[in-house]
Structures are given as structure tokens and as C-alpha cells.
PDB file of N, CA and C in Angstrom:
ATOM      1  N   UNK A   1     -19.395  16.868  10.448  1.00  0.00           N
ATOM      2  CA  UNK A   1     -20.311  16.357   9.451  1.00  0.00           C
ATOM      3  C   UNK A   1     -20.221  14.826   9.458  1.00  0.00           C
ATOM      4  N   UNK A   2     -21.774  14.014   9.069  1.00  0.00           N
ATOM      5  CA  UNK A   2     -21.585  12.905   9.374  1.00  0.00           C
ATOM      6  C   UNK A   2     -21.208  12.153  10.565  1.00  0.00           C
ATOM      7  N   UNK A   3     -20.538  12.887  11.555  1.00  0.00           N
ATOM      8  CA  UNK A   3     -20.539  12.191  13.337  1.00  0.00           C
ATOM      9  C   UNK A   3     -18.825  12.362  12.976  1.00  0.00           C
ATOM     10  N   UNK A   4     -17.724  12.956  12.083  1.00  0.00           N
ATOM     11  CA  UNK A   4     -16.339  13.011  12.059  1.00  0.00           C
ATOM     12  C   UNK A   4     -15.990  14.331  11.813  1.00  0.00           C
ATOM     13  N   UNK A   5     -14.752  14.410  12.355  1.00  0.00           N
ATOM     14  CA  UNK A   5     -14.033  15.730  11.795  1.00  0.00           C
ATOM     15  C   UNK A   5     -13.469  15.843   9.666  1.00  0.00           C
ATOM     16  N   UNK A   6     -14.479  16.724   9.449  1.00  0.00           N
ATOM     17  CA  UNK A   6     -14.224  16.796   7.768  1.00  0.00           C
ATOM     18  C   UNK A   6     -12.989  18.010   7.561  1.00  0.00           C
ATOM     19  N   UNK A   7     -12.750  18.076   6.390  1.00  0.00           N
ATOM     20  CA  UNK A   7     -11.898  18.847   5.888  1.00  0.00           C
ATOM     21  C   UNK A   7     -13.324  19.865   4.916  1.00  0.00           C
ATOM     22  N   UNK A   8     -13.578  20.883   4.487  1.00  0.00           N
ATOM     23  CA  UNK A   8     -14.018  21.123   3.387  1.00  0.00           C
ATOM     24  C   UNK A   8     -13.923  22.647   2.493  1.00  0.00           C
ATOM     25  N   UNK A   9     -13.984  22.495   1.420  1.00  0.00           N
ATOM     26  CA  UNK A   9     -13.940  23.675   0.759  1.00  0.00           C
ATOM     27  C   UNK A   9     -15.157  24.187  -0.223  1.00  0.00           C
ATOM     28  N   UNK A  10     -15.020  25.503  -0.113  1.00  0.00           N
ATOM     29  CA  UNK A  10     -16.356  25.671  -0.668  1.00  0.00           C
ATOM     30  C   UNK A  10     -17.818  25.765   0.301  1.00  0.00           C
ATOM     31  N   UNK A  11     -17.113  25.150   1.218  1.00  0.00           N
ATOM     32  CA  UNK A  11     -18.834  24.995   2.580  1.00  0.00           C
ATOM     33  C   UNK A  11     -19.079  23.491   2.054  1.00  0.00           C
ATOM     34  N   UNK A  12     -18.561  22.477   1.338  1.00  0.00           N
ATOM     35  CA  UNK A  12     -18.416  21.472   0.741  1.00  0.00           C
ATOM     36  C   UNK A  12     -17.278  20.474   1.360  1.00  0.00           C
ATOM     37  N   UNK A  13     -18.032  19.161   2.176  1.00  0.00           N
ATOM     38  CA  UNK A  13     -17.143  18.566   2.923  1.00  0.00           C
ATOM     39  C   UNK A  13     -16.443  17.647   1.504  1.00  0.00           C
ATOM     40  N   UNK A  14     -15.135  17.182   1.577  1.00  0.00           N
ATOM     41  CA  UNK A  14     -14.214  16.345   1.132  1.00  0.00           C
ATOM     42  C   UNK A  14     -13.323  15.438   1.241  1.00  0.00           C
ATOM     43  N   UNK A  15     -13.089  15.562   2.473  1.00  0.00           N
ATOM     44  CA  UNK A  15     -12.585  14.039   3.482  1.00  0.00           C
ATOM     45  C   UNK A  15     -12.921  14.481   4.964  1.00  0.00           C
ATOM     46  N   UNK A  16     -12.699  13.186   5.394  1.00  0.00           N
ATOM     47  CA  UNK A  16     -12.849  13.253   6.729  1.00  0.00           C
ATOM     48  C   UNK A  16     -12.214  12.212   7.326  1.00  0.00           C
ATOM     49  N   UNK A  17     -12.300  12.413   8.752  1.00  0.00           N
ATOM     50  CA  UNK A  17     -11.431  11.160   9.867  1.00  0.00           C
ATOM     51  C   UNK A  17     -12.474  10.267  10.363  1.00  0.00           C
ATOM     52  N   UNK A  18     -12.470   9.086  10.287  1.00  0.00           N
ATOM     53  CA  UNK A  18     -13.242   8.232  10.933  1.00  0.00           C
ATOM     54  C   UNK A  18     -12.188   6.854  10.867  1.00  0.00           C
ATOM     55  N   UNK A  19     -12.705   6.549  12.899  1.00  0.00           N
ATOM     56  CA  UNK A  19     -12.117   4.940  12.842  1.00  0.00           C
ATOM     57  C   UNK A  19     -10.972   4.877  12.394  1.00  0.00           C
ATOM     58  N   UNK A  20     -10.266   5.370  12.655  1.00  0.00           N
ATOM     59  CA  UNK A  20      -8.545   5.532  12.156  1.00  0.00           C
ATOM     60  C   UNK A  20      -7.914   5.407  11.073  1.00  0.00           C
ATOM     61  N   UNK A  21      -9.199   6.036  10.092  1.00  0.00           N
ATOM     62  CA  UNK A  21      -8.846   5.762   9.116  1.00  0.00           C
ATOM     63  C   UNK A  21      -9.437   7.311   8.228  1.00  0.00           C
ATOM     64  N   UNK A  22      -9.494   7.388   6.875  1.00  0.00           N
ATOM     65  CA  UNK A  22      -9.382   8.508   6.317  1.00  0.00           C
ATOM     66  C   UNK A  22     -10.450   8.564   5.524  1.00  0.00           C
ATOM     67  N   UNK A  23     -11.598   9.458   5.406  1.00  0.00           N
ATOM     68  CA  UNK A  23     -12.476   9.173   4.036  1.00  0.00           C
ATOM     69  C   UNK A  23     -12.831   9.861   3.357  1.00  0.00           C
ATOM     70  N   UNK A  24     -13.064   9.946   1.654  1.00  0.00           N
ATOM     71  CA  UNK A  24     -12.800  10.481   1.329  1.00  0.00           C
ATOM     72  C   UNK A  24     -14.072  10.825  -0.442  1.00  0.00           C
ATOM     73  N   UNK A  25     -14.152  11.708  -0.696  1.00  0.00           N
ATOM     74  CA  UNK A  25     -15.389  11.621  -1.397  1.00  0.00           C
ATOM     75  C   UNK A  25     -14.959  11.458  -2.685  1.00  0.00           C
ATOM     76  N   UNK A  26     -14.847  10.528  -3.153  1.00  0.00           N
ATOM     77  CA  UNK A  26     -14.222  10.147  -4.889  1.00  0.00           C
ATOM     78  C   UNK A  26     -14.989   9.901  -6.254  1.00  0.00           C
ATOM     79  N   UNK A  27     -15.181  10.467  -7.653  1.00  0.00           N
ATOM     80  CA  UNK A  27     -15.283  10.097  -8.429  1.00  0.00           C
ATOM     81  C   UNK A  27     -14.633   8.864  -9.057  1.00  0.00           C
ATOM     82  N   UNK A  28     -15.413   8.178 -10.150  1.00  0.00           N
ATOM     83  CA  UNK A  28     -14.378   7.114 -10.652  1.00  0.00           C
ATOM     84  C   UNK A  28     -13.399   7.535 -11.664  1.00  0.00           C
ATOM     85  N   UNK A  29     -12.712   7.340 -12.132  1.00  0.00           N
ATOM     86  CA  UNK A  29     -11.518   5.866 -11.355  1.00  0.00           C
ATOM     87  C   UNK A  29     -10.889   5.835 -10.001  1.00  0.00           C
ATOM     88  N   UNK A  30     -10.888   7.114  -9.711  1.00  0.00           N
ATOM     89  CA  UNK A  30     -10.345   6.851  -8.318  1.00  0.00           C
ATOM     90  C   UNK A  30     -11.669   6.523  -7.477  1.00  0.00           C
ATOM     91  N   UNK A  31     -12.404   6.437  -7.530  1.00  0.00           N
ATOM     92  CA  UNK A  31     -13.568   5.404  -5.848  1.00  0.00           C
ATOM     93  C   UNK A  31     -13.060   4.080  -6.295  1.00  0.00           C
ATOM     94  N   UNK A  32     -12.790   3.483  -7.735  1.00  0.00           N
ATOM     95  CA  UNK A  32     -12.485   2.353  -7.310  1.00  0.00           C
ATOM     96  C   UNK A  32     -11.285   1.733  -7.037  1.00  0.00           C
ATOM     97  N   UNK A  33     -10.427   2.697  -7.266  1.00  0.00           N
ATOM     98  CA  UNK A  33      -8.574   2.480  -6.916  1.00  0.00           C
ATOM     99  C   UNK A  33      -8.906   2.290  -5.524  1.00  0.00           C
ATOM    100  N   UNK A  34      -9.437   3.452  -5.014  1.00  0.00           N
ATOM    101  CA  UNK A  34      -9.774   3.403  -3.467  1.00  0.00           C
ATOM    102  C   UNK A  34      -9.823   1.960  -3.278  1.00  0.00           C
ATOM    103  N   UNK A  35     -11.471   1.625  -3.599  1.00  0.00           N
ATOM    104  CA  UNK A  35     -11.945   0.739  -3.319  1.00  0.00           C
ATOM    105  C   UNK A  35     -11.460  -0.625  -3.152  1.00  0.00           C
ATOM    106  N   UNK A  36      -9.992  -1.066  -4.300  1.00  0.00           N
ATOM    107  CA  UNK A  36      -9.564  -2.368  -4.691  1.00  0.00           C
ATOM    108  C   UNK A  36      -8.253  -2.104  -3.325  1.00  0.00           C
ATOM    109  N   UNK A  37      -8.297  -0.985  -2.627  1.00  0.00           N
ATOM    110  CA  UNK A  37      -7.274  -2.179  -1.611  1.00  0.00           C
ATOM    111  C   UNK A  37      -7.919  -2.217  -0.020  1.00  0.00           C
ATOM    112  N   UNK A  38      -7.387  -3.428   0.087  1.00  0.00           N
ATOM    113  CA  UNK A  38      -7.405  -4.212   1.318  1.00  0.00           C
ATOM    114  C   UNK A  38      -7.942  -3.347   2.415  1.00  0.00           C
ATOM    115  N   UNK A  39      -9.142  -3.820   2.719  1.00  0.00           N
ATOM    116  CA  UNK A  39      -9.813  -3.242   3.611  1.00  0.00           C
ATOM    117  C   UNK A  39     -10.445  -2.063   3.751  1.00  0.00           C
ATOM    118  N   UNK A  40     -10.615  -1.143   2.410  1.00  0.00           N
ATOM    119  CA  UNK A  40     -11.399  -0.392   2.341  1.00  0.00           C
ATOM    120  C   UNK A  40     -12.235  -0.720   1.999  1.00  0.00           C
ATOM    121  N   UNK A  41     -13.594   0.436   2.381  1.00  0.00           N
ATOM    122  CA  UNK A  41     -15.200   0.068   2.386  1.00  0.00           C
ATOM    123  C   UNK A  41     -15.984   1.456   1.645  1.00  0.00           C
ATOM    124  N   UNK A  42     -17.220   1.015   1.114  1.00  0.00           N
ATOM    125  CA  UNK A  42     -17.998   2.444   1.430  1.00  0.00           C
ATOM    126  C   UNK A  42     -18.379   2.625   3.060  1.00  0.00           C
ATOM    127  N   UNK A  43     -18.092   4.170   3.057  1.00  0.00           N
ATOM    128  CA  UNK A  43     -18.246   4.861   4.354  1.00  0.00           C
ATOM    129  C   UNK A  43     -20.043   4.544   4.830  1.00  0.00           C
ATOM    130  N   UNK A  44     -20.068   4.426   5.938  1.00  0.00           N
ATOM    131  CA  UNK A  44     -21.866   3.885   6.277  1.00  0.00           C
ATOM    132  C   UNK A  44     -21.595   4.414   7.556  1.00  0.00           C
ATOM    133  N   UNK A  45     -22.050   5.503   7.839  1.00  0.00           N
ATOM    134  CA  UNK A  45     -22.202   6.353   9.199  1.00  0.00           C
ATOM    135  C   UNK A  45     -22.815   5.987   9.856  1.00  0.00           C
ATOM    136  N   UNK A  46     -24.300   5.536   9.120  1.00  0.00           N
ATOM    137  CA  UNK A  46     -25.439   5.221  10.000  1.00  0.00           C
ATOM    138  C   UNK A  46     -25.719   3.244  10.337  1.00  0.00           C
ATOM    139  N   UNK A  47     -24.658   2.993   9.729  1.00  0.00           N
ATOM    140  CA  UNK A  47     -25.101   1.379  10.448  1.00  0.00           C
ATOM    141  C   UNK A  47     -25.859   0.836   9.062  1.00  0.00           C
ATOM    142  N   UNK A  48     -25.818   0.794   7.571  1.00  0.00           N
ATOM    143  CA  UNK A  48     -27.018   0.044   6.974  1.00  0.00           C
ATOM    144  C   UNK A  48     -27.316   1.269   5.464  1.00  0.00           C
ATOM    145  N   UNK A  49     -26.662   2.018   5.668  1.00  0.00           N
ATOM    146  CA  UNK A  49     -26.872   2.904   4.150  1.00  0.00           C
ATOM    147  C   UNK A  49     -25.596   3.659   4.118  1.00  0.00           C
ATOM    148  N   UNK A  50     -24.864   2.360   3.011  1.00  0.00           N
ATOM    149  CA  UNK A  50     -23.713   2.425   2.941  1.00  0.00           C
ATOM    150  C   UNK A  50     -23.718   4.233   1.741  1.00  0.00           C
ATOM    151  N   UNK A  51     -22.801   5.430   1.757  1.00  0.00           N
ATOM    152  CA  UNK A  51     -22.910   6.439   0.443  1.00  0.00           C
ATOM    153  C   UNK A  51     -21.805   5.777  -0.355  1.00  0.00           C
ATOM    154  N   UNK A  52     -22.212   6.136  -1.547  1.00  0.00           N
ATOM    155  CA  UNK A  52     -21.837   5.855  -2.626  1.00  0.00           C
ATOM    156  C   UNK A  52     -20.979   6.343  -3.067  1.00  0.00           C
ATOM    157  N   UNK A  53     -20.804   7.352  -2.605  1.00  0.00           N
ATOM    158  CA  UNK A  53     -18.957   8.190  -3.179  1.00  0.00           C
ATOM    159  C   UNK A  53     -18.172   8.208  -2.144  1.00  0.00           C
ATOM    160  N   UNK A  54     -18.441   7.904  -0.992  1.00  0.00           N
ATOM    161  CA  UNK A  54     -17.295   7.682   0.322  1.00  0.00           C
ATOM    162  C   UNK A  54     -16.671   6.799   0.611  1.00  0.00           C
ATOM    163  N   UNK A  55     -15.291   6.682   0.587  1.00  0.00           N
ATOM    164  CA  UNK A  55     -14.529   5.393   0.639  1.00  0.00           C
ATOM    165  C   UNK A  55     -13.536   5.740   1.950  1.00  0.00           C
ATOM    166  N   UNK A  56     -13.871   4.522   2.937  1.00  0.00           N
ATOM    167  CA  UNK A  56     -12.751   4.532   4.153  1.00  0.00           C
ATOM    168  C   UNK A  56     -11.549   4.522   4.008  1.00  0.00           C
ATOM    169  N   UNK A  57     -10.667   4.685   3.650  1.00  0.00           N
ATOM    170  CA  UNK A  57      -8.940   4.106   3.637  1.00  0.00           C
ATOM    171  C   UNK A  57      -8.735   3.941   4.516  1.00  0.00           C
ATOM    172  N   UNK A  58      -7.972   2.873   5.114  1.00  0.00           N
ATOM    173  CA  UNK A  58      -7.200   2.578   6.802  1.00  0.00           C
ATOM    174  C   UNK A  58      -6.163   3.165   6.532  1.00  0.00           C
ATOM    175  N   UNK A  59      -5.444   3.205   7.855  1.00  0.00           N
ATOM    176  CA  UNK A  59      -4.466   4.048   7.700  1.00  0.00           C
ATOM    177  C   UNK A  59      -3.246   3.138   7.089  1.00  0.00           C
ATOM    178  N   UNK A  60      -3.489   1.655   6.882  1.00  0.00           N
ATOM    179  CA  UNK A  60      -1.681   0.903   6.392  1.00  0.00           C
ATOM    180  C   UNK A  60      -1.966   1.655   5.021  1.00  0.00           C
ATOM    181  N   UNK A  61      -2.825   2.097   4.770  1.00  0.00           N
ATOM    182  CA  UNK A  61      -2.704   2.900   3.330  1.00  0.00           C
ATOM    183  C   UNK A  61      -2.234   4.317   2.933  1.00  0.00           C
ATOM    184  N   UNK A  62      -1.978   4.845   4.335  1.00  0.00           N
ATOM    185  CA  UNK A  62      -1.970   6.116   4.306  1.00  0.00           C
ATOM    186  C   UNK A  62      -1.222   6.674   3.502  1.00  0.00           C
ATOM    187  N   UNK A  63       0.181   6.255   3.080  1.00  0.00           N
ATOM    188  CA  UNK A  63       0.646   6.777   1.677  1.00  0.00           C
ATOM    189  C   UNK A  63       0.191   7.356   0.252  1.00  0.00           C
ATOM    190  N   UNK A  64      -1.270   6.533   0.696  1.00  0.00           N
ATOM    191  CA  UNK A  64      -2.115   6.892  -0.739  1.00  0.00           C
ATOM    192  C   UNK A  64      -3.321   8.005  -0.515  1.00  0.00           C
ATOM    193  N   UNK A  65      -2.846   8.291   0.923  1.00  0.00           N
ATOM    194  CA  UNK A  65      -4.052   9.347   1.275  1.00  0.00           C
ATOM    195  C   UNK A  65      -4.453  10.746   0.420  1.00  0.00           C
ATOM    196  N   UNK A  66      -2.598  11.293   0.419  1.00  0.00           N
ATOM    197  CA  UNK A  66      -2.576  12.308  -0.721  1.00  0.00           C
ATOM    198  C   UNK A  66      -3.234  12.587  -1.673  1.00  0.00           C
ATOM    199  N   UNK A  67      -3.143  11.662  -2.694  1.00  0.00           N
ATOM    200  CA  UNK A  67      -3.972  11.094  -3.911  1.00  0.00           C
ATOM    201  C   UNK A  67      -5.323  11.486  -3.543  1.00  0.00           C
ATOM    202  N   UNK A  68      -5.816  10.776  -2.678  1.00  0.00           N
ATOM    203  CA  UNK A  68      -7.326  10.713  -2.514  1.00  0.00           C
ATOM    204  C   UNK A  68      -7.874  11.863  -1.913  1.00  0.00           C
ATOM    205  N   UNK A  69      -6.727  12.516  -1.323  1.00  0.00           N
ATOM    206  CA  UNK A  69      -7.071  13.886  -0.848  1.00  0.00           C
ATOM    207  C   UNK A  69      -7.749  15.114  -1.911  1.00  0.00           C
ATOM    208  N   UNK A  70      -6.552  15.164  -3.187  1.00  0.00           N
ATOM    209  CA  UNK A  70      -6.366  15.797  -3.986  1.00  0.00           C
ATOM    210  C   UNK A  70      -7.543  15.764  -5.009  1.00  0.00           C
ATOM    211  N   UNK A  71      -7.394  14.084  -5.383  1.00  0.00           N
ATOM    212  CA  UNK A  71      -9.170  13.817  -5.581  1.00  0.00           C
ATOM    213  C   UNK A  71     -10.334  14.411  -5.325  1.00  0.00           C
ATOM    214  N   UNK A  72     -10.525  14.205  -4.113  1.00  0.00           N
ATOM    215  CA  UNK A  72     -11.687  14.813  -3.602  1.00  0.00           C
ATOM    216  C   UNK A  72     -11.992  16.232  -3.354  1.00  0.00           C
ATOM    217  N   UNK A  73     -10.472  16.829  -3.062  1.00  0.00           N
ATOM    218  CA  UNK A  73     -10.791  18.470  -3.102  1.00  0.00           C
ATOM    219  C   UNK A  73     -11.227  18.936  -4.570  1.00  0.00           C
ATOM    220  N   UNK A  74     -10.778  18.048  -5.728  1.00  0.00           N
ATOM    221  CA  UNK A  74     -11.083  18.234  -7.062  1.00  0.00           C
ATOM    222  C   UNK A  74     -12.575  18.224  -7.342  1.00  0.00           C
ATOM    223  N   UNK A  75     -12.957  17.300  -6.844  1.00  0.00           N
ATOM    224  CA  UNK A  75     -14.267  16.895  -7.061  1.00  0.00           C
ATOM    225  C   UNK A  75     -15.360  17.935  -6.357  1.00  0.00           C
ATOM    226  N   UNK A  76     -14.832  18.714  -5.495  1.00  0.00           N
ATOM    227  CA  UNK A  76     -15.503  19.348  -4.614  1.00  0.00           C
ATOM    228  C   UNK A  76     -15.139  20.997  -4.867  1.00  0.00           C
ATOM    229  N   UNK A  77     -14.244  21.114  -5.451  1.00  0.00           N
ATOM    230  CA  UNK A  77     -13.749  22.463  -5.694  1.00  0.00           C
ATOM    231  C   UNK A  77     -14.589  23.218  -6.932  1.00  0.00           C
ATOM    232  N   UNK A  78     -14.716  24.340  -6.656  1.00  0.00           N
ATOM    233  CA  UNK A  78     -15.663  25.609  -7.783  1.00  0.00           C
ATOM    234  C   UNK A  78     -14.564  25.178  -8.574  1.00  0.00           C
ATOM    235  N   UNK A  79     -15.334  25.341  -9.972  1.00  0.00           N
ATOM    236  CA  UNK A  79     -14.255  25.572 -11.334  1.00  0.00           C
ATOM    237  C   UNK A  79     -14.318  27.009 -11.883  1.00  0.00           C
TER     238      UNK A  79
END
């Protein structure tokens, strides 16, 4: 999905691998925790239409991947 290997549940993608880095589909507060470190972006697959709930993490962040993992399966998971 999107041109990367996703994770998803539900038939509902929730992260994925791109560019060596991790991304991940977030509500706020976490899109913008994401967002405030160093060198993360919104995800833009196509060159020019950046989405709005996808945030890249590089990997010097990867410690915080968990988090954002957990996030997003939340966000994406049946209640």
C-alpha cells in the first residue's frame, strides 16, 4: 500500500516502511509528538500531496517507534 510494505489490521493499513524509516498513521497528540522531532515529515508518496495523518520517523528515532506503533494500531483497530 502506497508503494511500501504496511502492517494492517482490520484490512486497515497502520504503519508502514519507507526510506528507512517507519510511518505511521497518528491521531493528535501523538501526529504531533511525532511530528516535533528532528527530521520527521508528513509522509508524501506521490512527490507534492503531502497526507495528513502520516508521519515518517527515521530510524535515530526508532526507540519511539513502539509508541507510534501502538498509536496507530489504536486508531485503526474495531472497538
Amino acid at each position: 500500500m502506497f508503494g511500501m510494505p504496511c502492517a494492517k489490521a482490520g484490512g486497515k493499513a497502520f504503519m508502514g516502511s519507507f526510506d528507512g524509516g517507519a510511518v505511521f498513521k497518528l491521531d493528535e497528540p501523538t501526529r504531533g509528538q511525532a511530528l516535533s522531532l528532528a527530521g520527521s515529515e508528513l509522509f508524501d508518496p506521490s512527490g507534492g500531496r503531502p497526507m495528513r495523518e502520516w508521519i515518517v520517523v527515521g530510524v535515530h528515532h526508532q526507540d519511539r517507534w513502539i509508541t507510534f506503533a501502538q498509536a496507530a494500531l489504536d486508531k485503526v483497530r474495531p472497538a
